[in-house]
Protein backbone atom coordinates (compact mmCIF):
# COMPACT_ATOMS: atom_id res chain seq x y z
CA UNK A 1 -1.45 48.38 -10.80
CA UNK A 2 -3.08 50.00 -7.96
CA UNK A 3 -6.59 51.14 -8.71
CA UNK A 4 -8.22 55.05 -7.96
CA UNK A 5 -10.22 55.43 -4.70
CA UNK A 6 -13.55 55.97 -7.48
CA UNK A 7 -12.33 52.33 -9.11
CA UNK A 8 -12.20 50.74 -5.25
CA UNK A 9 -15.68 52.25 -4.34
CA UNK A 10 -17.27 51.48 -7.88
CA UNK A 11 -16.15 47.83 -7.56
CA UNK A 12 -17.02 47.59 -3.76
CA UNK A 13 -20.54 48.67 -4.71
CA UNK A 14 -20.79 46.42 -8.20
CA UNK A 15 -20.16 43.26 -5.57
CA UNK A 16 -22.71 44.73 -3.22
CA UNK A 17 -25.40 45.26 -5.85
CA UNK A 18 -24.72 41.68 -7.53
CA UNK A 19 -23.67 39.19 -4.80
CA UNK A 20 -24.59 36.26 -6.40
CA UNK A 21 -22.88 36.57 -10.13
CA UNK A 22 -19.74 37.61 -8.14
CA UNK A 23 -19.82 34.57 -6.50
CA UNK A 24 -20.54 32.68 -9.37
CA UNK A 25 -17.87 33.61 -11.26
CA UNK A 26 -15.20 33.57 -7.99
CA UNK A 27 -16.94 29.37 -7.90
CA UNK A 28 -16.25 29.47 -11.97
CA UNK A 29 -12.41 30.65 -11.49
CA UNK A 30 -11.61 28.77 -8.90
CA UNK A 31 -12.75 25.69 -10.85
CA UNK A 32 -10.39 26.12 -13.68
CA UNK A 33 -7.81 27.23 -11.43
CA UNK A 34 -8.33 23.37 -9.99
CA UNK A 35 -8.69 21.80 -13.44
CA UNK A 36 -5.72 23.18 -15.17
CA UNK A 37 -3.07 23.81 -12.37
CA UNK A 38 -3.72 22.13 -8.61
CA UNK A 39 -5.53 18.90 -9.73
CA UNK A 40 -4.14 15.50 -10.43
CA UNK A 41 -5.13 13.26 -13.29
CA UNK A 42 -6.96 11.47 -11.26
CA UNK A 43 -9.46 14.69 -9.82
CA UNK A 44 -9.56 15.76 -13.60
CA UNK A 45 -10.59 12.40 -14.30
CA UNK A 46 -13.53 12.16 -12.00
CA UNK A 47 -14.55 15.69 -12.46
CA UNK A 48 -15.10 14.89 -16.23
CA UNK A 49 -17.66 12.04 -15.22
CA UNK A 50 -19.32 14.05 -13.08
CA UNK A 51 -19.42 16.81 -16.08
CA UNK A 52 -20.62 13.79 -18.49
CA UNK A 53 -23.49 12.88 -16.10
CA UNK A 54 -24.66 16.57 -15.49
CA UNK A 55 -24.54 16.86 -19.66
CA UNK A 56 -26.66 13.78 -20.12
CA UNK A 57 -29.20 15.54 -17.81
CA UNK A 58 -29.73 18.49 -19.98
């Protein structure tokens, strides 16, 4: 689907004006793209106790 030139330039100025949420949720993505596809067991495994201890942390 390609996108208008408006939809390009709204976007490019949406990632301009909030930098850091985009690259939150690029960092959130990215993680789940890990967890449920290009990790093994074994990274899934020590990703949950590192989850666990960040949890007991509040």
């Amino acid at each position: 689907m390609t996108q208008s030139k408006a939809q390009l330039e709204s976007s490019k100025k949406y990632k301009a004006k909030h930098r850091e949420r985009v690259k939150y949720l690029n960092k959130r993505s990215a993680a789940k793209t890990f967890i449920t596809t290009d990790g093994t067991i074994e990274d899934v495994k020590t990703l949950q106790e590192l989850i666990k201890k960040r949890l007991k942390e509040g």
